[in-house]
N, C-alpha and C. Protein backbone atom coordinates (compact mmCIF):
# COMPACT_ATOMS: atom_id res chain seq x y z
N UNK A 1 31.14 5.98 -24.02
CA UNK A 1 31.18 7.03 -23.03
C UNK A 1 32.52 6.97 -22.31
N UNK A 2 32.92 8.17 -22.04
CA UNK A 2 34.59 8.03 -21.86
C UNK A 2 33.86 8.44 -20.23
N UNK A 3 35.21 8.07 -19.43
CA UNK A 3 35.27 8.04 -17.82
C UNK A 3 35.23 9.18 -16.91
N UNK A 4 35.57 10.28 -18.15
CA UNK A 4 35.49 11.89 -17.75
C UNK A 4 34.14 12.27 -18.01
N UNK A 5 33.46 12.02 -19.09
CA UNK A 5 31.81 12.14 -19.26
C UNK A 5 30.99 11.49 -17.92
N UNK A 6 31.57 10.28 -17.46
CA UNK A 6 30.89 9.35 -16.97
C UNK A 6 30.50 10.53 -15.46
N UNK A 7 31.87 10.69 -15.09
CA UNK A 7 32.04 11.40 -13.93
C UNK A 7 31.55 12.80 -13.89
N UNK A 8 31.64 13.20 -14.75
CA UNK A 8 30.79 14.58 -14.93
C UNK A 8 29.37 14.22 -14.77
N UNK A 9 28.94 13.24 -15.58
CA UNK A 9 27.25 13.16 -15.15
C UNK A 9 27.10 13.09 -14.04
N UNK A 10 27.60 11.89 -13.47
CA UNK A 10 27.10 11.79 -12.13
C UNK A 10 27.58 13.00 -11.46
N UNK A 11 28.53 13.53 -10.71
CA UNK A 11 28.96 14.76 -10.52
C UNK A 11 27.67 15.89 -10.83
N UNK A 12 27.12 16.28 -12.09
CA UNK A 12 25.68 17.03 -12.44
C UNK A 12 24.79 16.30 -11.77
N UNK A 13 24.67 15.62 -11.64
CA UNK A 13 22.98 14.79 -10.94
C UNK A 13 23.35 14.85 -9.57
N UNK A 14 24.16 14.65 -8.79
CA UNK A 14 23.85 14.58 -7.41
C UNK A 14 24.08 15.91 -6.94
N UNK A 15 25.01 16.82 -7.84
CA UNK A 15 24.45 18.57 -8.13
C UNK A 15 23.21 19.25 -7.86
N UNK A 16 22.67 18.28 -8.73
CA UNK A 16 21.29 18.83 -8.87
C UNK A 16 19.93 18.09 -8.29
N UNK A 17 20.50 17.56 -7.14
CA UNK A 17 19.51 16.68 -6.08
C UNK A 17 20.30 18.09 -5.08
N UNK A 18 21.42 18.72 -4.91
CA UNK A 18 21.30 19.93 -3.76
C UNK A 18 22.26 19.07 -2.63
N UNK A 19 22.98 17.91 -3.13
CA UNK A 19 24.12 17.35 -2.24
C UNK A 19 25.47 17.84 -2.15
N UNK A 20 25.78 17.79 -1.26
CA UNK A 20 27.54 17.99 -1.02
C UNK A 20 28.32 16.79 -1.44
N UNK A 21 29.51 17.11 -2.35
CA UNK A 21 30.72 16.53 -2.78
C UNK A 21 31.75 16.61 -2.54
N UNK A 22 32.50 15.59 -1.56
CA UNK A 22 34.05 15.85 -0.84
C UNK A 22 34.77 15.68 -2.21
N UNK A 23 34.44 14.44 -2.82
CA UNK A 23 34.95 13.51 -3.87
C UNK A 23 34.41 12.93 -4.48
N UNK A 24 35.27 12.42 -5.73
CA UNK A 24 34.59 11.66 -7.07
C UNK A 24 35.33 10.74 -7.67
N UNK A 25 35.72 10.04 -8.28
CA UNK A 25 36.70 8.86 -8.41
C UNK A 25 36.14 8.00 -9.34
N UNK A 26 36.96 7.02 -10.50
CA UNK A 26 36.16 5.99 -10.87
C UNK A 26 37.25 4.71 -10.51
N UNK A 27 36.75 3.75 -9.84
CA UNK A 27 37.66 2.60 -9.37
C UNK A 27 37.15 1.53 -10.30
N UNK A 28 38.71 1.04 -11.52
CA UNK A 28 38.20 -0.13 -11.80
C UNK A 28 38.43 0.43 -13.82
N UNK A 29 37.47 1.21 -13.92
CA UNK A 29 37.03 1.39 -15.64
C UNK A 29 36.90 0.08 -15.68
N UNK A 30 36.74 -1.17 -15.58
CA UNK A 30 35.93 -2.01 -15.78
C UNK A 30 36.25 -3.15 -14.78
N UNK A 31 35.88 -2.94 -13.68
CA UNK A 31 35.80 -4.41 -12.92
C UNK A 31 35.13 -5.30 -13.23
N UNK A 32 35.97 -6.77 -12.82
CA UNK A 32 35.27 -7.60 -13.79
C UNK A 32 34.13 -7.97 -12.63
N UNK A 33 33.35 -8.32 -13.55
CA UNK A 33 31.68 -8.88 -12.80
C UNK A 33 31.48 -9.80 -13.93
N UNK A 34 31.78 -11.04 -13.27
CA UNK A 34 31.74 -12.46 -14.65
C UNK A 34 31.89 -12.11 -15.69
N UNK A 35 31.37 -12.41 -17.16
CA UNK A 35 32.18 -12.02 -17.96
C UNK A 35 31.95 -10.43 -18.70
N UNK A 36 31.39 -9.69 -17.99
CA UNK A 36 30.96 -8.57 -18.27
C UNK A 36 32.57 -7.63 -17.28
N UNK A 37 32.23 -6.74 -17.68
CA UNK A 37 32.78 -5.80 -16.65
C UNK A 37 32.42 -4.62 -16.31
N UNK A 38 32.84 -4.23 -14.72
CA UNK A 38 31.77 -3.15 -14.54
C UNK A 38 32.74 -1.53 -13.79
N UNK A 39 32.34 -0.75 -14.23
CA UNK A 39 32.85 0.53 -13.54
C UNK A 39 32.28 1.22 -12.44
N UNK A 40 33.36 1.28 -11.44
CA UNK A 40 32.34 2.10 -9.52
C UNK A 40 32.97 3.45 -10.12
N UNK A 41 31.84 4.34 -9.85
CA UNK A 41 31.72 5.43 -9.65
C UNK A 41 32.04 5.84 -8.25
N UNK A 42 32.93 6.07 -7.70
CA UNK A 42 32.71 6.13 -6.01
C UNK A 42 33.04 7.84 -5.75
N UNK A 43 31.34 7.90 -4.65
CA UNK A 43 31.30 9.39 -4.56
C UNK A 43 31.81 9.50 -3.01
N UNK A 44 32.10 10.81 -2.51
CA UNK A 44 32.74 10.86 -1.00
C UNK A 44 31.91 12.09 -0.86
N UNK A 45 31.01 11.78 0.42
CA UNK A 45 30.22 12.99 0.42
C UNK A 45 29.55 13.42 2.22
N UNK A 46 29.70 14.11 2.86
CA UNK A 46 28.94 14.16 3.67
C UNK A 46 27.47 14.14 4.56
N UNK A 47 26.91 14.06 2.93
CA UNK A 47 25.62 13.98 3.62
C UNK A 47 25.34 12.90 3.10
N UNK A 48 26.07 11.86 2.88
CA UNK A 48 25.52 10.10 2.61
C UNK A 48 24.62 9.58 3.10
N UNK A 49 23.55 10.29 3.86
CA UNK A 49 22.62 9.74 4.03
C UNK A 49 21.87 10.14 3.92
N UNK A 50 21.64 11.06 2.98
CA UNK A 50 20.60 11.50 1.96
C UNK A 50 21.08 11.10 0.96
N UNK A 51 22.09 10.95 0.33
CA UNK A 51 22.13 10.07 -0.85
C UNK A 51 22.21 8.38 -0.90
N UNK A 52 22.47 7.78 0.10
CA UNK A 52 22.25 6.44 0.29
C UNK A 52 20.59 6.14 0.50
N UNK A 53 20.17 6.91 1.35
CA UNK A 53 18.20 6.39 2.27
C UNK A 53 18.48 5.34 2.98
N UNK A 54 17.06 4.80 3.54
CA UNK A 54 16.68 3.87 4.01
C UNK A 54 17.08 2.41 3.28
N UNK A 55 17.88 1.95 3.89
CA UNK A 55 18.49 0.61 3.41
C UNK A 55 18.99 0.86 1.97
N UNK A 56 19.29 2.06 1.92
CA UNK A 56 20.23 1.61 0.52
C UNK A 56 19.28 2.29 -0.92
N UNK A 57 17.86 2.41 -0.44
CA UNK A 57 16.68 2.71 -1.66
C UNK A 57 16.95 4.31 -2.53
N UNK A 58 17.81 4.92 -1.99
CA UNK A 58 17.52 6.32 -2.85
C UNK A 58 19.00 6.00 -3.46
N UNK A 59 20.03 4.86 -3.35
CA UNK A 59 21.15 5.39 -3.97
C UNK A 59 20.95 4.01 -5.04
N UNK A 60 19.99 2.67 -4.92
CA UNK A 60 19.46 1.89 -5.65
C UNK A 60 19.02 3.16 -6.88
N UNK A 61 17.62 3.90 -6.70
CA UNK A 61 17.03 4.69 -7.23
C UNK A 61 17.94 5.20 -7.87
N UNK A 62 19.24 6.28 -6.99
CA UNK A 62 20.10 6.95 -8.23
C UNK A 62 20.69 6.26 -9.31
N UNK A 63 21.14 4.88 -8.93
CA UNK A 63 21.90 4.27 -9.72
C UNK A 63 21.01 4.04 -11.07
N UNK A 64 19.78 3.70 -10.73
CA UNK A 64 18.72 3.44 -12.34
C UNK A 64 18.77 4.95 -12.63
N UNK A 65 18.40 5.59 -12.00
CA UNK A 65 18.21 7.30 -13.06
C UNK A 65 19.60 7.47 -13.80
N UNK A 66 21.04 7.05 -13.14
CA UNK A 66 21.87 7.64 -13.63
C UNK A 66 22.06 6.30 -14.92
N UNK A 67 21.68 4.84 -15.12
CA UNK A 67 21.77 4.30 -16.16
C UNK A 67 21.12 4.42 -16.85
N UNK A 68 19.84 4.78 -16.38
CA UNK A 68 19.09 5.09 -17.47
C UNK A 68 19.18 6.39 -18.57
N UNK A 69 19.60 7.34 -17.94
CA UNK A 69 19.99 8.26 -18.54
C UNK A 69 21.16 8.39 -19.71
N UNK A 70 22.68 7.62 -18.85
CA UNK A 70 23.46 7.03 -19.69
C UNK A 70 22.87 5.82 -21.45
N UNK A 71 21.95 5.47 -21.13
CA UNK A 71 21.65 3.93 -21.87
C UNK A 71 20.88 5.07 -23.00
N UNK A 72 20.24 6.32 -22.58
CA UNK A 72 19.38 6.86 -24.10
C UNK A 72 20.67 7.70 -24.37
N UNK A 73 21.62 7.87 -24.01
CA UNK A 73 22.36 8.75 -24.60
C UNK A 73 23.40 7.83 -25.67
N UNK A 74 24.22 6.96 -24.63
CA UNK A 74 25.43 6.22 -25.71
C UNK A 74 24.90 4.89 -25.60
N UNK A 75 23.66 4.12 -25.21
CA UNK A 75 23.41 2.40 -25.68
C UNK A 75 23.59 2.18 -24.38
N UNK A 76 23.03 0.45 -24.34
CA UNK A 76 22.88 -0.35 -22.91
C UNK A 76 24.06 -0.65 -22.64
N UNK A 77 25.61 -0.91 -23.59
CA UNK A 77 27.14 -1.21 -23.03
C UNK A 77 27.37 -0.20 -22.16
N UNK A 78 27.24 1.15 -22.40
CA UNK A 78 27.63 2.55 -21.81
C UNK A 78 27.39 2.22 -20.49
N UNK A 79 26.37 2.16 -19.90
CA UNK A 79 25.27 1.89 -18.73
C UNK A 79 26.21 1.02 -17.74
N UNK A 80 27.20 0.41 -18.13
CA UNK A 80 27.34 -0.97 -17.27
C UNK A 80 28.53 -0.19 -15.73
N UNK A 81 27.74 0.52 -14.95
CA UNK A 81 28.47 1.06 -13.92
C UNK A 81 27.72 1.26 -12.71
N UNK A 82 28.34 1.65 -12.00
CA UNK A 82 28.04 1.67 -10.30
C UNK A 82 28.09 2.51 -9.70
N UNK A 83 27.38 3.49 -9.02
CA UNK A 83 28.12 4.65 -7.91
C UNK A 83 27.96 4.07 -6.82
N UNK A 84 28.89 4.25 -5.83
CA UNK A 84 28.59 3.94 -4.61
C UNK A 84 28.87 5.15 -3.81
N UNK A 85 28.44 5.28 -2.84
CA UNK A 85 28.79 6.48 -2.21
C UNK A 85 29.16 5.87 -0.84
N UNK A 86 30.46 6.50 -0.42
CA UNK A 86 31.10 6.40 0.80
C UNK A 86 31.14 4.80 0.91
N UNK A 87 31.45 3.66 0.21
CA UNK A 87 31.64 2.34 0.41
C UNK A 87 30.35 1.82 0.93
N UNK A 88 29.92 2.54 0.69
CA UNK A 88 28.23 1.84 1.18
C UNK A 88 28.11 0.72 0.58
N UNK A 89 27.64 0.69 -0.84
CA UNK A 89 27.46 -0.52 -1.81
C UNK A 89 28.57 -1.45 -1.43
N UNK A 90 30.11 -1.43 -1.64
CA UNK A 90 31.10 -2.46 -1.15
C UNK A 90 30.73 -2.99 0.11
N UNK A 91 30.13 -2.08 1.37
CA UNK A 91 29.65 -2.79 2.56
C UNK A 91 29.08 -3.97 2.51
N UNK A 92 27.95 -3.23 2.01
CA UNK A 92 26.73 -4.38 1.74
C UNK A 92 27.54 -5.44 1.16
N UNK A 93 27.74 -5.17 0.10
CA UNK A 93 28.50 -7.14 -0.99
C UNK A 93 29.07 -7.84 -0.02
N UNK A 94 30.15 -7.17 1.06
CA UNK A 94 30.56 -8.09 2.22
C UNK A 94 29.65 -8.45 3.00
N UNK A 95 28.38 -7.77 3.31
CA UNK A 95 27.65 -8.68 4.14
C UNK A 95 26.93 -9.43 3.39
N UNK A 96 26.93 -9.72 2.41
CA UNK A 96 26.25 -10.76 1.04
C UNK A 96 27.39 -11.94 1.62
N UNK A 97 28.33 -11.91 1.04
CA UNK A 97 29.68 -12.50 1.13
C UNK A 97 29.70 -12.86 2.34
N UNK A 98 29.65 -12.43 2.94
CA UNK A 98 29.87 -13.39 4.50
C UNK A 98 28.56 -14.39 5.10
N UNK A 99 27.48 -14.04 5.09
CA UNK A 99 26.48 -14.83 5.22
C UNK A 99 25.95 -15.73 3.98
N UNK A 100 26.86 -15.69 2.60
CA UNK A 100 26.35 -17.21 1.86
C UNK A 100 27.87 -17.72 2.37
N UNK A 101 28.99 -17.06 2.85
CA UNK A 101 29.99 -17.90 2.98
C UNK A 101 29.92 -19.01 4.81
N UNK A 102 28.81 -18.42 5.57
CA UNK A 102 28.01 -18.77 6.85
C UNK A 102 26.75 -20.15 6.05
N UNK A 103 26.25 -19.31 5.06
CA UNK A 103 25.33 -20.54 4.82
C UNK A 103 25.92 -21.73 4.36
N UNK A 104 27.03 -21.07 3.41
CA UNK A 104 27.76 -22.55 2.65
C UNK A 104 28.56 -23.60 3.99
N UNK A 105 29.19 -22.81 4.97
CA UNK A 105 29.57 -24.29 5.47
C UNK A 105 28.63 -24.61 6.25
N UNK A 106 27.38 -24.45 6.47
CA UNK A 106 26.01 -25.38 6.70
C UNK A 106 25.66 -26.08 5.86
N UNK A 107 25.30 -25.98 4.51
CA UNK A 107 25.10 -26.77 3.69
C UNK A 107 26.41 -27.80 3.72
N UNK A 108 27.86 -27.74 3.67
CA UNK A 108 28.96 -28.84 3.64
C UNK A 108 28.83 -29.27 5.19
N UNK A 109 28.42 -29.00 6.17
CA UNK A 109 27.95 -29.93 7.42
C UNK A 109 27.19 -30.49 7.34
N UNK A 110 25.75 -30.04 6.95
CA UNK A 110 24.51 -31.12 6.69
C UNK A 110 24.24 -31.47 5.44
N UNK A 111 25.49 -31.71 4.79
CA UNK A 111 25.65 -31.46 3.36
C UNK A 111 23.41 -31.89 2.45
N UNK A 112 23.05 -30.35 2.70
CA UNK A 112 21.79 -30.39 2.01
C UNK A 112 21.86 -29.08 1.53
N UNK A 113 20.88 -28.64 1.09
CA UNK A 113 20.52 -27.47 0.07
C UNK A 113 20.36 -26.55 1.52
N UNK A 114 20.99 -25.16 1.39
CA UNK A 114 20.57 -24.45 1.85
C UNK A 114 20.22 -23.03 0.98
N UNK A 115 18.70 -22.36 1.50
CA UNK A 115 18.40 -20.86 0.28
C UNK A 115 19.00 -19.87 0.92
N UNK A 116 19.32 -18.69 0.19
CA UNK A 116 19.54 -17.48 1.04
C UNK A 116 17.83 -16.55 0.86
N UNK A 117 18.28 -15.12 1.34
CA UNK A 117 16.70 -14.61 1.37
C UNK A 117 16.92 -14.08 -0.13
N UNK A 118 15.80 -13.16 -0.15
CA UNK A 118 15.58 -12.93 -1.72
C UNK A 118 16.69 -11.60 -1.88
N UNK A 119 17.26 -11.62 -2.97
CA UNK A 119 18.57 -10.60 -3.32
C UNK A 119 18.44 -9.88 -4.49
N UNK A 120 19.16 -8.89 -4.86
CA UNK A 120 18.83 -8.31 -6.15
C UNK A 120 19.87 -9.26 -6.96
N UNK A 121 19.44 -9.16 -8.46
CA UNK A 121 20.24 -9.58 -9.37
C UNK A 121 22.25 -9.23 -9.22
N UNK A 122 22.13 -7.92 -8.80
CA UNK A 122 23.91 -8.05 -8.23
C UNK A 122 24.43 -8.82 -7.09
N UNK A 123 23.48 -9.06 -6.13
CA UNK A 123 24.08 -9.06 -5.17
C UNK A 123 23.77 -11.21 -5.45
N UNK A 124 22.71 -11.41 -6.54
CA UNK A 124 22.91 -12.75 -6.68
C UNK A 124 24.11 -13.04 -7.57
N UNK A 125 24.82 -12.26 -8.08
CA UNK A 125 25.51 -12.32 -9.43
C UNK A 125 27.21 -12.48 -8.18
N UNK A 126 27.04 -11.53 -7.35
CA UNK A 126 28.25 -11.70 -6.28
C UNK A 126 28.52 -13.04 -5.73
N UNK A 127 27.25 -14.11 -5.50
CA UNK A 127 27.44 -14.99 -4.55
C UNK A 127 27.91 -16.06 -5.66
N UNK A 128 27.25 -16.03 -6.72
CA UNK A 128 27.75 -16.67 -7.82
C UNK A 128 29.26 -17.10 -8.23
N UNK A 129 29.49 -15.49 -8.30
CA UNK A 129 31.15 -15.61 -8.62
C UNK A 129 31.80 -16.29 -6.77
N UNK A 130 31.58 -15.91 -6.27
CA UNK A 130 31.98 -15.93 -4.61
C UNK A 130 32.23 -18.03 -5.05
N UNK A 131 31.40 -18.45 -5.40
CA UNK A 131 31.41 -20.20 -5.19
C UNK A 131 31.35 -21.04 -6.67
N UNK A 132 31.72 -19.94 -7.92
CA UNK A 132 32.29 -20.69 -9.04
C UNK A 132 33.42 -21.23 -9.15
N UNK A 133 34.38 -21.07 -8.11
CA UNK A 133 35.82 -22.36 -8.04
C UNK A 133 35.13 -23.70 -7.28
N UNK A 134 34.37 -23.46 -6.23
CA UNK A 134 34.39 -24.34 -4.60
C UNK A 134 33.64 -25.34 -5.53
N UNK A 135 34.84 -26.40 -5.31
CA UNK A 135 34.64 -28.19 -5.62
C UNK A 135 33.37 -28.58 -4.95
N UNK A 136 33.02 -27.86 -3.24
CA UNK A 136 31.78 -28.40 -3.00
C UNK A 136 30.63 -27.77 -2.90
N UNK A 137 30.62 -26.67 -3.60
CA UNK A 137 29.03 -25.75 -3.17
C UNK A 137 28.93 -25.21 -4.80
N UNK A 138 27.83 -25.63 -5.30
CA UNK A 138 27.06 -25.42 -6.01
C UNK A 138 25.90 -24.27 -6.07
N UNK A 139 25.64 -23.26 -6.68
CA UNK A 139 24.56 -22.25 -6.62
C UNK A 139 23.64 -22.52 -7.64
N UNK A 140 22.74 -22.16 -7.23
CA UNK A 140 21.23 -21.84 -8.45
C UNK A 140 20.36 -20.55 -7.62
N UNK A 141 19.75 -20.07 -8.79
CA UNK A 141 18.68 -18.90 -8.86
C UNK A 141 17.19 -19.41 -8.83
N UNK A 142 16.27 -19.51 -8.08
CA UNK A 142 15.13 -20.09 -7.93
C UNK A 142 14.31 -18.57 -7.70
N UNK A 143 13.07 -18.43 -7.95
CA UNK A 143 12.00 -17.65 -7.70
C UNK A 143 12.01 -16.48 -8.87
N UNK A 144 10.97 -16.00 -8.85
CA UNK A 144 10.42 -14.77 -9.26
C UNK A 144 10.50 -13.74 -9.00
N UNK A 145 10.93 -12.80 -9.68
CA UNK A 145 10.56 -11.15 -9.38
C UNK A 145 11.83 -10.57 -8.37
N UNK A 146 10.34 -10.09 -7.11
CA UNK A 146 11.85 -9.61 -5.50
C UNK A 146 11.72 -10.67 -4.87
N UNK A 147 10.97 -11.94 -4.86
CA UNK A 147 11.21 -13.20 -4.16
C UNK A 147 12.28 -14.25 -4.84
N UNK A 148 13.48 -13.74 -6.02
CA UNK A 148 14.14 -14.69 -6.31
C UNK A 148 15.29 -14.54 -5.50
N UNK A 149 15.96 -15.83 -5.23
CA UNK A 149 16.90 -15.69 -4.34
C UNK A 149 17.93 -17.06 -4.65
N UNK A 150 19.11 -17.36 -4.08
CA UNK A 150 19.62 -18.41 -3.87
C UNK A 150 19.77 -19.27 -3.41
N UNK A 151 20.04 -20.74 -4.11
CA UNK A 151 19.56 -22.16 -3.06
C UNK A 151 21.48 -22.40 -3.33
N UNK A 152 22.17 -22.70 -1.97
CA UNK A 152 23.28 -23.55 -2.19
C UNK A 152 23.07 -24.63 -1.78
N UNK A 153 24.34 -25.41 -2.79
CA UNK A 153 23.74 -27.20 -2.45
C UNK A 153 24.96 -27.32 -2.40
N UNK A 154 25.09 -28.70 -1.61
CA UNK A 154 26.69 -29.18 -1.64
C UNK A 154 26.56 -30.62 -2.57
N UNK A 155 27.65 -30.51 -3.17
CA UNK A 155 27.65 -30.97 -4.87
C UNK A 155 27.64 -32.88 -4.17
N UNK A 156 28.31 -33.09 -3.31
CA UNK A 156 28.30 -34.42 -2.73
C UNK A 156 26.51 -34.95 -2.55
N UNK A 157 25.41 -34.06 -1.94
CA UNK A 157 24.53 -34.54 -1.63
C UNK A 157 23.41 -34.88 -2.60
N UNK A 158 23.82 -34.55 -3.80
CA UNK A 158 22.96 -34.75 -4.92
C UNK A 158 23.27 -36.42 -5.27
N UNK A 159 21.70 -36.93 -5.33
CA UNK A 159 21.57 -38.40 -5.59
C UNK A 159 22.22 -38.66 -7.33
N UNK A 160 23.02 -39.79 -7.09
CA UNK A 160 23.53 -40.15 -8.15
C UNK A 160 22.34 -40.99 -8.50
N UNK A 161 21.97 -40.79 -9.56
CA UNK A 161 20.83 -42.05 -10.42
C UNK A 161 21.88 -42.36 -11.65
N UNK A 162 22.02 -44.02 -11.65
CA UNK A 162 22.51 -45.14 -12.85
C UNK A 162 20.96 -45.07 -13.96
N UNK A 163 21.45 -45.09 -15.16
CA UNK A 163 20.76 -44.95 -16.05
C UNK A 163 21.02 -46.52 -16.78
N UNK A 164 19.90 -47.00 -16.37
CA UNK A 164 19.55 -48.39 -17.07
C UNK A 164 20.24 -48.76 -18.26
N UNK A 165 19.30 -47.78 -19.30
CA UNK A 165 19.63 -47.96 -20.38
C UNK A 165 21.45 -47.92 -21.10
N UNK A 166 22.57 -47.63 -19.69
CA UNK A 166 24.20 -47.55 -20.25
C UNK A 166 24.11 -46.08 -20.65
């Protein structure tokens, strides 16, 4: 799917939800998101808050209608993109980003495990990359379903066990 298709769909779908469009843009054609990469759709619109909702749920919602739609037309690679409207979505990742970067130097003070609350798969996939250099904070994915979330640990407080056997 080329970047002019991409933008035209979305462009038709929020058309045809009866929204206003200042602007349309694609930032990136493939930002990297670990070893995948991903494309923002970023829309500029005035009535962003009918296309964003309540915490974010109707532009969550658009984003599956508009991959899903993409994924029966050109395959699940096609799919791998983002709209955000009015920096909304970039908002949010910074407030992801700033409160595991709040939790992490709690965990390197009381150097113990600290969890975050439960997150979607992107926004666990953000904190991930956020602390794959840091020598001392370690991430994992614990729980199920909408209760999975992140535990950081600081890599010092994990018990060294000697293995008898050499």
């Amino acid at each position: 799917m080329t970047l002019e298709q991409l933008t035209d769909l979305v462009s038709k779908l929020i058309e045809h939800l009866g929204i206003t469009m200042s602007g349309i843009s694609v930032l990136g054609g493939g930002l990297p998101v670990g070893k995948a990469s991903r494309t923002v759709v970023a829309v500029q619109s005035p009535d962003s808050e009918m296309l964003v909702g309540p915490n974010g749920e109707h532009l969550r919602a658009l984003n599956a209608l508009a991959r899903r739609m993409v994924e029966k037309q050109h395959g699940e690679e096609a799919a791998n993109f983002l709209i955000d409207v009015n920096g909304y979505h970039e908002q949010q990742m910074e407030v992801v980003r700033a409160n595991a970067r709040m939790l992490a130097q709690r965990a390197r003070l009381f150097k113990h495990e600290v969890e975050m609350p439960p997150m979607s798969s992107y926004e666990r996939l953000v904190v991930h990359e956020l602390f794959a250099e840091d020598p001392e904070i370690e991430t994992r994915s614990e729980g199920e379903g909408k209760f999975r979330h992140i535990v950081l640990g600081f890599r010092g407080a994990r018990p060294t066990t000697t293995d008898p056997r050499g």
